[in-house]
N, C-alpha and C. Protein backbone atom coordinates (compact mmCIF):
# COMPACT_ATOMS: atom_id res chain seq x y z
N UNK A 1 64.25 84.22 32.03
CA UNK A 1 65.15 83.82 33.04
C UNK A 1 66.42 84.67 32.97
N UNK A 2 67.11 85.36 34.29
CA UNK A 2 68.13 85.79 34.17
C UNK A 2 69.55 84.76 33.87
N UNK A 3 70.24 85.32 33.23
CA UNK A 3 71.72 84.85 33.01
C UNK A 3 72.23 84.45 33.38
N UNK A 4 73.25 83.84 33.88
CA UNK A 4 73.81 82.80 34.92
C UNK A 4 75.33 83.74 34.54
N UNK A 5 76.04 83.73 35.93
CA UNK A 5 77.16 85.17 35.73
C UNK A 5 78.53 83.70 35.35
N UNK A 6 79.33 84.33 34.90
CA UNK A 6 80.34 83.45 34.32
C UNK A 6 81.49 82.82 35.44
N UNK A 7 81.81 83.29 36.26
CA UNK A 7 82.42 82.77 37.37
C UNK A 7 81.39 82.74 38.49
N UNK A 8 81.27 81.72 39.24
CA UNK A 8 81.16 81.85 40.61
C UNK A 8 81.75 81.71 41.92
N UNK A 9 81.46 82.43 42.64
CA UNK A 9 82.33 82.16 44.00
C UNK A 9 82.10 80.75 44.58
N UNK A 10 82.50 80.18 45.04
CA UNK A 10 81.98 79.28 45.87
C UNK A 10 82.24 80.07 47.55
N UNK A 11 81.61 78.98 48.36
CA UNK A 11 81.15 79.51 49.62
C UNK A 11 82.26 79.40 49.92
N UNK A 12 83.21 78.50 50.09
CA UNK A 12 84.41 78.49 51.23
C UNK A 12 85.39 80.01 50.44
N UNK A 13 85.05 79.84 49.79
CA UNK A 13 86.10 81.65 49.31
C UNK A 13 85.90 82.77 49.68
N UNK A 14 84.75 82.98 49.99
CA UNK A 14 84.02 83.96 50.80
C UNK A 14 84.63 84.44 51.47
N UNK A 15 84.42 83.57 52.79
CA UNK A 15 85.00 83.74 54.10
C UNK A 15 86.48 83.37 54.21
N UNK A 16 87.21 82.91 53.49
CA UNK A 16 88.90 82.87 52.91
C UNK A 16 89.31 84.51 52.82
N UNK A 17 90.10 85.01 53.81
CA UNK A 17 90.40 86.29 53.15
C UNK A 17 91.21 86.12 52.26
N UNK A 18 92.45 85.17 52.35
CA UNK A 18 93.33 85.43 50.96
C UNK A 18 92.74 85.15 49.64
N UNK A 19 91.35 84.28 49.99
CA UNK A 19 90.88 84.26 48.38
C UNK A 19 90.84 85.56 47.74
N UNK A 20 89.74 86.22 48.73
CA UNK A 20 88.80 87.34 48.70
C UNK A 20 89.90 89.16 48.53
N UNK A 21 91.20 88.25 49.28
CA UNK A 21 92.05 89.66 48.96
C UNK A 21 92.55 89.11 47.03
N UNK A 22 92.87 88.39 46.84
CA UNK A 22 93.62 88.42 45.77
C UNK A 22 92.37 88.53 44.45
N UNK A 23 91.46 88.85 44.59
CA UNK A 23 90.39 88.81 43.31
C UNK A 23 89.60 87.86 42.81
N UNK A 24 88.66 88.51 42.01
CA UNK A 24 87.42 87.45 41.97
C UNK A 24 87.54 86.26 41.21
N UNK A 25 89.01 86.00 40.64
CA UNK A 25 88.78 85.00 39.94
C UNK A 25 89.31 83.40 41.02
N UNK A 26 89.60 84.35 42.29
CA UNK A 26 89.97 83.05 43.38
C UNK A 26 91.60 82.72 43.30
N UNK A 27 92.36 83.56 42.32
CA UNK A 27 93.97 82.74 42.16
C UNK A 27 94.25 83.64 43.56
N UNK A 28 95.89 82.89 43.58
CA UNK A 28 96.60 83.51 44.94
C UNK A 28 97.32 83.80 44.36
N UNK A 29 98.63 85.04 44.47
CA UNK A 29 99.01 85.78 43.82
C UNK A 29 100.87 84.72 44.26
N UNK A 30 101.63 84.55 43.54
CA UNK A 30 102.54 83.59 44.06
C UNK A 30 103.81 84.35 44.75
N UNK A 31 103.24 85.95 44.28
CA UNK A 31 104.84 86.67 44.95
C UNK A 31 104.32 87.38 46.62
N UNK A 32 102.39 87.40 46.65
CA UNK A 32 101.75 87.62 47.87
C UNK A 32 101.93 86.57 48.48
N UNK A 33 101.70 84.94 48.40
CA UNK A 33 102.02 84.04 48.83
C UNK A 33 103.55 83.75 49.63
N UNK A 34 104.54 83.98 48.75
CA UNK A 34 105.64 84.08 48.81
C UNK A 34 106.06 85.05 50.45
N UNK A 35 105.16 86.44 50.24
CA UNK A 35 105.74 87.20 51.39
C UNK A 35 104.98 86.81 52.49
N UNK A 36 104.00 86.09 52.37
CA UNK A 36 103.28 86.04 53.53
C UNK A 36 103.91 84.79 54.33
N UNK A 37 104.47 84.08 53.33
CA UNK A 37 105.20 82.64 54.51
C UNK A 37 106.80 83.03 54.64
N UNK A 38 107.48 83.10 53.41
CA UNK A 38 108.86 83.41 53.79
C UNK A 38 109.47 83.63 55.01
N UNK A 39 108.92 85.37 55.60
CA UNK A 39 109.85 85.63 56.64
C UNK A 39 108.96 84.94 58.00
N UNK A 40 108.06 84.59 58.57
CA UNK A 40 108.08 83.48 59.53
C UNK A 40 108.76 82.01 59.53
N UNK A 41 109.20 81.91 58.10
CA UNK A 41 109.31 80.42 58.30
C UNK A 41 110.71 80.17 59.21
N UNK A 42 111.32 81.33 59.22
CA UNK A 42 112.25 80.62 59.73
C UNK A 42 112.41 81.84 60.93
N UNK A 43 111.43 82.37 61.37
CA UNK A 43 111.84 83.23 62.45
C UNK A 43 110.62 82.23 63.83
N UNK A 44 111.41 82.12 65.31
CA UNK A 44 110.80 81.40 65.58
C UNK A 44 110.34 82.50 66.93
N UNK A 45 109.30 82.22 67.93
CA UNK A 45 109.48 83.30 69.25
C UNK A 45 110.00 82.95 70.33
N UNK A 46 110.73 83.51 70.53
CA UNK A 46 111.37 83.36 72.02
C UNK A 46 110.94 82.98 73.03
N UNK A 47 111.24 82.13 74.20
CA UNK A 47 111.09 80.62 74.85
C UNK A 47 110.94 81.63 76.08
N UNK A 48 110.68 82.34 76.74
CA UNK A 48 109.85 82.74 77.86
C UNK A 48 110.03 82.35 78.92
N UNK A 49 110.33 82.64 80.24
CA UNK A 49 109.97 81.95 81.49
C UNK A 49 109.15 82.61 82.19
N UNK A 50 108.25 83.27 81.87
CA UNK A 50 108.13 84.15 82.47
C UNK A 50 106.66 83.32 83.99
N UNK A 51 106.60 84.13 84.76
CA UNK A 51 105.92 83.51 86.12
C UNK A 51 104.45 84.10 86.02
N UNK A 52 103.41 83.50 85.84
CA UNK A 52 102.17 84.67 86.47
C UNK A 52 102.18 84.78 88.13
N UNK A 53 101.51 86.01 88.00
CA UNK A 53 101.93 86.61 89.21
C UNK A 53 100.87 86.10 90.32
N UNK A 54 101.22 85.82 91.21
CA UNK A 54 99.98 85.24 92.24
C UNK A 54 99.59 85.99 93.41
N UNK A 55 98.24 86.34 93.40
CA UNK A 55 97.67 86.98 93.86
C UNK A 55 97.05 86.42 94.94
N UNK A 56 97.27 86.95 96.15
CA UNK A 56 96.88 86.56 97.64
C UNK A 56 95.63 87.34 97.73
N UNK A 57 94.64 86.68 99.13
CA UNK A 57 93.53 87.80 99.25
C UNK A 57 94.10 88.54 100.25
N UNK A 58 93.95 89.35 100.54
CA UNK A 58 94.11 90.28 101.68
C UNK A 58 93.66 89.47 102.88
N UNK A 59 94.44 90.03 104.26
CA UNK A 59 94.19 89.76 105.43
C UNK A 59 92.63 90.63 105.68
N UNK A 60 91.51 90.59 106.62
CA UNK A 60 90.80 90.06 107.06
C UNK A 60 90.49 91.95 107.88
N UNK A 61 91.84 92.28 108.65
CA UNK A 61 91.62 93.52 109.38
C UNK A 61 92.34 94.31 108.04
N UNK A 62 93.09 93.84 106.78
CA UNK A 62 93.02 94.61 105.81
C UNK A 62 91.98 95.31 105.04
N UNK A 63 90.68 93.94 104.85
CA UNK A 63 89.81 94.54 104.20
C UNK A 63 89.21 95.58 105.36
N UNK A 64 88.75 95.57 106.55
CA UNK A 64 88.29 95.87 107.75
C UNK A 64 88.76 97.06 107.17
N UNK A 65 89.91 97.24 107.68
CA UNK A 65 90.75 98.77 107.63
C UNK A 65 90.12 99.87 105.90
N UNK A 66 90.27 99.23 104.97
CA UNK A 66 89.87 100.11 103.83
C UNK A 66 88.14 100.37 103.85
N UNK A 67 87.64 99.23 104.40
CA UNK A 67 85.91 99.52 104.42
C UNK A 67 85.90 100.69 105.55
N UNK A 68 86.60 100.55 106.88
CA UNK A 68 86.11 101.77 107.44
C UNK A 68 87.19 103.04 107.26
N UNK A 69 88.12 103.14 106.27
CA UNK A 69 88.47 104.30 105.51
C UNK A 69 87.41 104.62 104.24
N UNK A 70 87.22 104.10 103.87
CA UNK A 70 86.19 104.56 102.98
C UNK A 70 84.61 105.01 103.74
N UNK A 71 84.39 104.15 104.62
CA UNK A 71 83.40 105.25 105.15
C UNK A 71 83.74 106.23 105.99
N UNK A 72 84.65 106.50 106.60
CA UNK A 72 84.99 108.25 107.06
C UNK A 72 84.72 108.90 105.85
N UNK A 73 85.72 108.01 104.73
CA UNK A 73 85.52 108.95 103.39
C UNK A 73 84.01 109.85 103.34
N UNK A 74 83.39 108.72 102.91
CA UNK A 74 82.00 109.11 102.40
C UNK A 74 81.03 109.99 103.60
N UNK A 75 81.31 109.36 104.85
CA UNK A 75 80.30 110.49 105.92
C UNK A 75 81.17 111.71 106.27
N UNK A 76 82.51 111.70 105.98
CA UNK A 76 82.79 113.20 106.18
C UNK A 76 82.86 113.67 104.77
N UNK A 77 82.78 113.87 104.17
CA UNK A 77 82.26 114.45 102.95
C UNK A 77 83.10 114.88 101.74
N UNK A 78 84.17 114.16 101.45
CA UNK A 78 85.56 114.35 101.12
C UNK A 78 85.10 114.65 99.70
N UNK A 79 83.59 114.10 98.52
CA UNK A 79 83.42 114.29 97.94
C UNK A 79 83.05 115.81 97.76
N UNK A 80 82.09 116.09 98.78
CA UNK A 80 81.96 117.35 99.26
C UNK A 80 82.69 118.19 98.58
N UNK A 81 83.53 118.37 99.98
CA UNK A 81 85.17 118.81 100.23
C UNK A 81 85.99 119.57 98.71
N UNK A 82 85.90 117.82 98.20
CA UNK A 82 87.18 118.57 96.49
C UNK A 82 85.68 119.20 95.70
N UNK A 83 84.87 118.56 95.27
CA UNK A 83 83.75 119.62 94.34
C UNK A 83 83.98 120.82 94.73
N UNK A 84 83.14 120.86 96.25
CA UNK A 84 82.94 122.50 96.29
C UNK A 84 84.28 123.73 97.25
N UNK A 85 85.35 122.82 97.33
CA UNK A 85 86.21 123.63 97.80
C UNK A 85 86.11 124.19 98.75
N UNK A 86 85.16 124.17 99.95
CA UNK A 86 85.33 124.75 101.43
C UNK A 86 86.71 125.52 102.18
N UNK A 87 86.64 126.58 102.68
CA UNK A 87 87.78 127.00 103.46
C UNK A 87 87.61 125.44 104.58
N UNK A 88 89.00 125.63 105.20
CA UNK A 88 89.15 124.96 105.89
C UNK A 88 88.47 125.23 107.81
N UNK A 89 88.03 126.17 107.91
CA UNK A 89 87.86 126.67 108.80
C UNK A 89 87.36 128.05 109.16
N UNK A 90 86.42 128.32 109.10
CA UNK A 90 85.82 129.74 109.07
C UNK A 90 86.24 130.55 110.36
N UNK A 91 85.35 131.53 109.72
CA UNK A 91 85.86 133.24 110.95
C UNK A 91 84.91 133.97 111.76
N UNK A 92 84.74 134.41 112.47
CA UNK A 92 83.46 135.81 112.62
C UNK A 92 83.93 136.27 113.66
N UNK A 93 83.56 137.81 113.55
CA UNK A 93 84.27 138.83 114.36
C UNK A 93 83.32 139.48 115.04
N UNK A 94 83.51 139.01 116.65
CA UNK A 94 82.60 139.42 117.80
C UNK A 94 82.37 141.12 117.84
N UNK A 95 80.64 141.59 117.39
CA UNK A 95 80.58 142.29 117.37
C UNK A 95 81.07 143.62 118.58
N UNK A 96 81.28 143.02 119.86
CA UNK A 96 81.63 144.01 121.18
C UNK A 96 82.87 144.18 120.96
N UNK A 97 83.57 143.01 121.18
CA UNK A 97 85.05 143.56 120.99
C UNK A 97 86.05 143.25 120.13
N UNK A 98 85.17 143.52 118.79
CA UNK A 98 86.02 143.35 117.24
C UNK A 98 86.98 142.42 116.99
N UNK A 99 87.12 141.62 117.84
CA UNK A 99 88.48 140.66 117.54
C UNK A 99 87.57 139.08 117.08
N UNK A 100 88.74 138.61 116.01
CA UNK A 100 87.96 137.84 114.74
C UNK A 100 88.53 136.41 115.79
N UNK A 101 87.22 135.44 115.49
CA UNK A 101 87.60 133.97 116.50
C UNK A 101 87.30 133.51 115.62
N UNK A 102 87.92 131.99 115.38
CA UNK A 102 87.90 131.06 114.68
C UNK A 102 86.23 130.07 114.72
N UNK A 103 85.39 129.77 113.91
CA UNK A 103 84.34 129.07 113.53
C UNK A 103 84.57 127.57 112.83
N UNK A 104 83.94 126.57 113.12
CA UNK A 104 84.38 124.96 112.78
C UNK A 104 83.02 124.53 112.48
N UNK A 105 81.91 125.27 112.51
CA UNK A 105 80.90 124.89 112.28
C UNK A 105 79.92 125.69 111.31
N UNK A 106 79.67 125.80 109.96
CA UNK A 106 79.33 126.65 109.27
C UNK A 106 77.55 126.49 109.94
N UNK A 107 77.02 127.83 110.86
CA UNK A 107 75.51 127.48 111.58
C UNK A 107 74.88 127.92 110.06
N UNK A 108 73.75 127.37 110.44
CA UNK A 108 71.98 127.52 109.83
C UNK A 108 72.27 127.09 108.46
N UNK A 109 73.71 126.67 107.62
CA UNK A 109 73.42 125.98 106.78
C UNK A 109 73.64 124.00 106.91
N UNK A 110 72.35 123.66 106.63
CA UNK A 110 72.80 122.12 106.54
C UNK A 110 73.54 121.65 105.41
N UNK A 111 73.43 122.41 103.87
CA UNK A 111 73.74 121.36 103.02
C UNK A 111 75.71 121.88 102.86
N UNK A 112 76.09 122.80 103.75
CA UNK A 112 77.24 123.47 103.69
C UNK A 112 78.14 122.72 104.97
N UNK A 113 79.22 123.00 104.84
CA UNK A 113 80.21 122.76 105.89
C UNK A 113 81.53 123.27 105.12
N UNK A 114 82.56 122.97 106.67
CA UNK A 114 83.74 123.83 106.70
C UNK A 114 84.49 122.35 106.39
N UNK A 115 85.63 121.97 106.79
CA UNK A 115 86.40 120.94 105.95
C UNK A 115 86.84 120.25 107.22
N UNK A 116 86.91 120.86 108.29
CA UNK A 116 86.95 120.33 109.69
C UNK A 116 86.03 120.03 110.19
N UNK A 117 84.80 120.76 109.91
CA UNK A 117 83.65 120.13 110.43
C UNK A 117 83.22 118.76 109.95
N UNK A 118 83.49 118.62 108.67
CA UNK A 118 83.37 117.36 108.57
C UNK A 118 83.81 116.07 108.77
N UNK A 119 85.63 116.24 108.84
CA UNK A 119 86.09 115.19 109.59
C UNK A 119 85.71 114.78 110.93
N UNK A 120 85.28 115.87 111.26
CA UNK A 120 85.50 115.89 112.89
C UNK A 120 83.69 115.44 113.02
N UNK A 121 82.54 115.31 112.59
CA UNK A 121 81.86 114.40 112.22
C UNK A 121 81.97 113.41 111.99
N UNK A 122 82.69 113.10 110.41
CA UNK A 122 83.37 111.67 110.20
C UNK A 122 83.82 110.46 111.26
N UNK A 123 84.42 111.63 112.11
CA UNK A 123 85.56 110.61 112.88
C UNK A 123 84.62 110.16 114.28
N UNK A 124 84.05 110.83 114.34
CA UNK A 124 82.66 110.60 115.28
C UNK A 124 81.63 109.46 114.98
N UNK A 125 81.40 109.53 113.97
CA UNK A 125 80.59 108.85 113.11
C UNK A 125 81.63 107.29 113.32
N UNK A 126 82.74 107.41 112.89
CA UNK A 126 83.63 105.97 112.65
C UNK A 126 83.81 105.65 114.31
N UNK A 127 84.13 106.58 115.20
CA UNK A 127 83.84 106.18 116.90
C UNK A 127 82.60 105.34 117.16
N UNK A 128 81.77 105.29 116.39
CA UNK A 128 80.26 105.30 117.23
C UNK A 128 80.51 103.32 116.32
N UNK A 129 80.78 103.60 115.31
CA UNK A 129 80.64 102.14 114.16
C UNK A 129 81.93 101.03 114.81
N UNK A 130 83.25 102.06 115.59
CA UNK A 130 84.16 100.70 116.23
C UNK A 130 83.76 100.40 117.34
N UNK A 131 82.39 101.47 118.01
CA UNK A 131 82.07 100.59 119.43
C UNK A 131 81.05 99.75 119.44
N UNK A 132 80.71 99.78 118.41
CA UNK A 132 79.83 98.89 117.95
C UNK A 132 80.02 97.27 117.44
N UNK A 133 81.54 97.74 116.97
CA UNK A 133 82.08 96.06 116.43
C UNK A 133 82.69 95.24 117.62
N UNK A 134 83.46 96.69 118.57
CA UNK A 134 83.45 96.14 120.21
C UNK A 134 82.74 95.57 120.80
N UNK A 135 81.34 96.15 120.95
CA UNK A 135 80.43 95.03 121.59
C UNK A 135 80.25 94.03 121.17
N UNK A 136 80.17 93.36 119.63
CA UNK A 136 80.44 92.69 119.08
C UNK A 136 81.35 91.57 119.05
N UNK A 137 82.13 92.19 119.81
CA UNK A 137 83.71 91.08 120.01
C UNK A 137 83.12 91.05 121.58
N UNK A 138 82.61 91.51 122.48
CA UNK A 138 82.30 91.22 123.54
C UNK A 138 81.49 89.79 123.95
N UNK A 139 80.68 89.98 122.90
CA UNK A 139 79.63 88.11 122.49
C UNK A 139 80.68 87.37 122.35
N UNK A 140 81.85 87.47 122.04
CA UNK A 140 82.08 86.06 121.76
C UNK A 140 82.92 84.86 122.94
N UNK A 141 82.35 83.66 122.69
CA UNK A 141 82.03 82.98 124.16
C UNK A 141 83.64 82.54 123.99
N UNK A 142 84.40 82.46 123.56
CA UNK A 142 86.26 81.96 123.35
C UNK A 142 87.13 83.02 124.38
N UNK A 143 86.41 84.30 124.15
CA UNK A 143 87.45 85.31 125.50
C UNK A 143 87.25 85.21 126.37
N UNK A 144 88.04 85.69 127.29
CA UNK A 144 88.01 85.21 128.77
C UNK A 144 86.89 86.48 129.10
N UNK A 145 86.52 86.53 130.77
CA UNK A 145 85.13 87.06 130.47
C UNK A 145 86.07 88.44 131.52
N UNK A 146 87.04 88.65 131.54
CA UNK A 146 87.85 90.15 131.32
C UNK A 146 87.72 91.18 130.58
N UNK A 147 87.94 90.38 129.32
CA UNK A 147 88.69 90.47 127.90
C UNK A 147 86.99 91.18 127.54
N UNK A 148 86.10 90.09 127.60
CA UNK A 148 84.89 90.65 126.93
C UNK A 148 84.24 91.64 128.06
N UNK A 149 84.49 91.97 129.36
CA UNK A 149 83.65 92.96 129.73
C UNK A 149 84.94 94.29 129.48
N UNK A 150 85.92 94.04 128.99
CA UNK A 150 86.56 95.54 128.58
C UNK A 150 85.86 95.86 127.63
N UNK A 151 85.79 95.23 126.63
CA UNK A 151 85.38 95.30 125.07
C UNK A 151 83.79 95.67 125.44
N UNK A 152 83.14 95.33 126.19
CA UNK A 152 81.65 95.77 126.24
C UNK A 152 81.87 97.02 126.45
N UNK A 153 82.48 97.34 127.93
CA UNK A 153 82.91 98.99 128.47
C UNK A 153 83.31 99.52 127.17
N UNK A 154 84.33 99.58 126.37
CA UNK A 154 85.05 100.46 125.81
C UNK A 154 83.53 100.51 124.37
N UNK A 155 82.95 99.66 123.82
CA UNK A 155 81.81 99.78 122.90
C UNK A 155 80.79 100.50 123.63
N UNK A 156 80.31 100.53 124.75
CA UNK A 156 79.29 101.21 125.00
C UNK A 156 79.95 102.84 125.42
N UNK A 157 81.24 102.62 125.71
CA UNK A 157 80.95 104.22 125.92
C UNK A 157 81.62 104.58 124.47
N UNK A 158 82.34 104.40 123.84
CA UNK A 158 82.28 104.69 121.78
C UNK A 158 81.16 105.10 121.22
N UNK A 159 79.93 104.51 121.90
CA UNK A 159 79.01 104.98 120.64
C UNK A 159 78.39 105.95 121.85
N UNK A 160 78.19 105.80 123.33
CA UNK A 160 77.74 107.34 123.70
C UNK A 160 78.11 108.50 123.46
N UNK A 161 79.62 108.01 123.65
CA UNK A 161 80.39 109.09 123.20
C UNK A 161 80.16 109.99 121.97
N UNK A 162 80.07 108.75 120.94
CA UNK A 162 79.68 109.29 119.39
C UNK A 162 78.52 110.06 119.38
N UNK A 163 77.63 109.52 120.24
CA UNK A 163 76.06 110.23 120.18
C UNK A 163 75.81 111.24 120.55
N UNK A 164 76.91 111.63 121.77
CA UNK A 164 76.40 113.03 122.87
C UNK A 164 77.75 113.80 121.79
N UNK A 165 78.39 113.71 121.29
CA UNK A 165 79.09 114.64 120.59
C UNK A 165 78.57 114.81 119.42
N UNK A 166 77.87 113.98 118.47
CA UNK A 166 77.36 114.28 117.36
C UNK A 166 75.82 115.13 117.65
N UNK A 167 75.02 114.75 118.26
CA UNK A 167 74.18 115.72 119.00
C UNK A 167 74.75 116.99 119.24
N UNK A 168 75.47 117.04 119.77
CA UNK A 168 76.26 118.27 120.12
C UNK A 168 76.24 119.00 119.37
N UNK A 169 77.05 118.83 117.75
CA UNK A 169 77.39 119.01 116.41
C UNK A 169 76.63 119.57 116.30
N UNK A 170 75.24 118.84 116.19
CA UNK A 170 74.04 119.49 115.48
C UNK A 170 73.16 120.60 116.20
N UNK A 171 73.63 120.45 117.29
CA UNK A 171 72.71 122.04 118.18
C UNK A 171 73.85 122.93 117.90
N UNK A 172 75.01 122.93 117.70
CA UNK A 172 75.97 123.71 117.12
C UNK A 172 75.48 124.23 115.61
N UNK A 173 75.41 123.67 115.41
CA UNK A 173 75.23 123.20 113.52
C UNK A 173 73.43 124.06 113.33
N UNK A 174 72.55 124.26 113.74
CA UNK A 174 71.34 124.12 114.09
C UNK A 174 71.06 124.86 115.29
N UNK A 175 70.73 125.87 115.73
CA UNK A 175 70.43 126.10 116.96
C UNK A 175 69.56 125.77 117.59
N UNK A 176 68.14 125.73 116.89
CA UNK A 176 66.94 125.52 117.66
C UNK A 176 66.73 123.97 117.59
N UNK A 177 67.79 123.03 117.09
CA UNK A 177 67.75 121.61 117.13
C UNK A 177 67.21 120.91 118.42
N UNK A 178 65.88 120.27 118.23
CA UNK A 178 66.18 119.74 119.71
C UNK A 178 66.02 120.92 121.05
N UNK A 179 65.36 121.33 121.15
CA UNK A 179 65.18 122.56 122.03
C UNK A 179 64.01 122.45 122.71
């Protein structure tokens, strides 16, 4: 049979750090003791008023407003944009009479664009999505039926609009698009 060791720990000492800091025989050291209560005992913390801060939700055409800034973001290509650094606007110089005209549409590449071309997509893209929330406000049976046939007019021609110009884009963008 093995030996039986001359001190033992008991369990609650274990997990005691001051047991476990001051050594295995379990004493507490009376001048470690000493520093560890002394200077709190008589220092107390300061009485606070302080307020938590209260947090409202946002208004309604707030969230509205950042969801459709963030998607211009994302369909005009802003990620794009800072990665690959695009000029803002390209060039090419008419071979007859040498003088250089301004380009907004980088042709025959799709995965490329100029930095205007893409807003100017984007913003097309966000035309076509508010005439859409227009018609939308047109259903509803509370407006007077003025109110909702403007809102139909102004949604249906938003997203033609959006369509015959983004089409556009792309036979620009594309020549033989659609041909």
């Amino acid at each position: 049979m093995a030996p039986k060791p001359e001190t033992q720990a008991s369990p609650s000492s274990a997990s005691d750090p001051l047991s476990s800091a001051a050594g295995a025989a379990g004493l507490i050291d009376p001048v470690f003791h000493i520093l560890s209560i002394l200077p709190y005992s008589f220092l107390r913390p300061p009485r606070l008023r302080l307020k938590l801060p209260t947090l409202t939700l946002p208004s309604p055409m707030t969230v509205y407003a950042l969801i459709l800034l963030t998607y211009f973001m994302v369909v005009s290509g802003i990620v794009y944009d800072v990665i690959v650094e695009p000029p803002g606007i390209g060039s090419s110089q008419d071979p007859v009479t040498g003088s250089v005209r301004p380009v907004v549409f980088l042709p025959g590449r799709v995965n490329g664009q100029y930095i205007i071309e893409g807003l100017s997509s984007g913003f097309m893209f966000v035309i076509g999505g508010i005439g859409i929330v227009f018609m939308d406000m047109a259903l509803d049976k509370n407006r007077a039926k003025s109110v909702k046939s403007s809102y139909a007019t102004a949604g249906v021609l938003s997203v033609v609009l959006a369509y015959v110009m983004i089409m556009l884009f792309l036979r620009i963008k594309i020549p033989a698009y659609l041909r």
